[in-house]
Protein backbone atom coordinates (compact mmCIF):
# COMPACT_ATOMS: atom_id res chain seq x y z
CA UNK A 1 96.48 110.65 137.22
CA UNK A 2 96.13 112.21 133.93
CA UNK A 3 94.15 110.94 131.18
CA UNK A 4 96.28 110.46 128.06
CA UNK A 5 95.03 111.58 124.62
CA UNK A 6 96.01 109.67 121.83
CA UNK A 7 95.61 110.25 118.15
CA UNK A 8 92.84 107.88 116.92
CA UNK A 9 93.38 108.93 113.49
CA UNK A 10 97.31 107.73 113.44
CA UNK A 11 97.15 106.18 110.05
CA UNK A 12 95.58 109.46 108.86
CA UNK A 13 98.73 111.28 110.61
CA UNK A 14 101.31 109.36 109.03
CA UNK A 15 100.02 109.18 105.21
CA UNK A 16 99.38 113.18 105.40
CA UNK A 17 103.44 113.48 106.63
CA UNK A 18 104.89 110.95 104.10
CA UNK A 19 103.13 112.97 101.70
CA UNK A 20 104.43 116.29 103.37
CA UNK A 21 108.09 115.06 103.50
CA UNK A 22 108.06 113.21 100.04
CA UNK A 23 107.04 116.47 98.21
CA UNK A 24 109.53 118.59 100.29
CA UNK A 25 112.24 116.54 99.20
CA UNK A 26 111.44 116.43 95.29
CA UNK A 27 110.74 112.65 95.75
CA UNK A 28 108.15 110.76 93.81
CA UNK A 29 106.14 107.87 94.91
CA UNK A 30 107.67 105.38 92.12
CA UNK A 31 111.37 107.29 93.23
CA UNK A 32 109.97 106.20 97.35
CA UNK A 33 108.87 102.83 96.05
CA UNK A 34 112.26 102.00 94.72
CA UNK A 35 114.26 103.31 97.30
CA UNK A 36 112.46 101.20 99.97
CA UNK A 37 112.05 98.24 98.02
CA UNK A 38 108.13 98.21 97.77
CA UNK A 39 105.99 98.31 94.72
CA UNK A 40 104.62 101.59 93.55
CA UNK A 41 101.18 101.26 94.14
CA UNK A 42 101.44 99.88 97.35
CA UNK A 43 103.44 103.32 98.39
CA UNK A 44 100.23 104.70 96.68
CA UNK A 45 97.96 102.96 98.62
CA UNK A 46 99.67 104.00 102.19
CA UNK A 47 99.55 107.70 100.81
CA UNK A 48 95.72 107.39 99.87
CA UNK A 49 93.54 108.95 102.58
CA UNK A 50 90.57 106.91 100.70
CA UNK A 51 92.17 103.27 101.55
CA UNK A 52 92.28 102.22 104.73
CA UNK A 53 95.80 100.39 104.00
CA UNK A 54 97.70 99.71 107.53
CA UNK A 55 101.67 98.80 107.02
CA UNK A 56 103.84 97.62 109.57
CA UNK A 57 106.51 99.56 111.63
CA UNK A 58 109.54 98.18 109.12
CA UNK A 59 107.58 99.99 106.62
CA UNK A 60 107.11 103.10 108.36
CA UNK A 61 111.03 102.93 109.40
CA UNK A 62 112.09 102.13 105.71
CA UNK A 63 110.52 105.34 104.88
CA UNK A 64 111.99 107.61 107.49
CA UNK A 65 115.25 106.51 106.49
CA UNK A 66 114.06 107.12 102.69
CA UNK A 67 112.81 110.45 103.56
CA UNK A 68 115.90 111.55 106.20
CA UNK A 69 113.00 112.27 108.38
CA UNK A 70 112.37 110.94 112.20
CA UNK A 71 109.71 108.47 113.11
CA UNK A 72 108.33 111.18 115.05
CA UNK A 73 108.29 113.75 112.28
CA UNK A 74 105.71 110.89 110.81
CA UNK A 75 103.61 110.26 113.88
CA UNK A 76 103.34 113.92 114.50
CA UNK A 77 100.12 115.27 114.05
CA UNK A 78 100.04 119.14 113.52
């Protein structure tokens, strides 16, 4: 059986592409903050790479749906 690799840096993966996707789409992080009902600096936080701030999966879906971008497109590393 094949051994499966796994991203061990996920939280890394996911802040880089909410960053990615926000600034492709014009958004800022107050404008993200706002649109998924969180407070600004906590949207900060999640983008920082020098806090190690975990969120939940609602958060990470709230954003997608923010973003028009797939849960996968954030859990994708490149």
């Amino acid at each position: 059986m094949k051994k499966i690799e796994f991203d061990n840096n996920i939280y890394d993966t996911i802040r880089k592409n909410i960053r990615k996707y926000r600034k492709e789409r014009n958004v800022t992080s107050a404008e993200l903050a706002e649109m998924v009902g969180l407070s600004h600096e906590f949207i900060r936080q999640i983008q920082s790479d020098k806090a190690a701030y975990n969120f939940s999966v609602e958060t990470l879906y709230k954003i997608s749906v923010a973003l028009n971008v797939s849960l996968d497109d954030l859990i994708k590393k490149d």
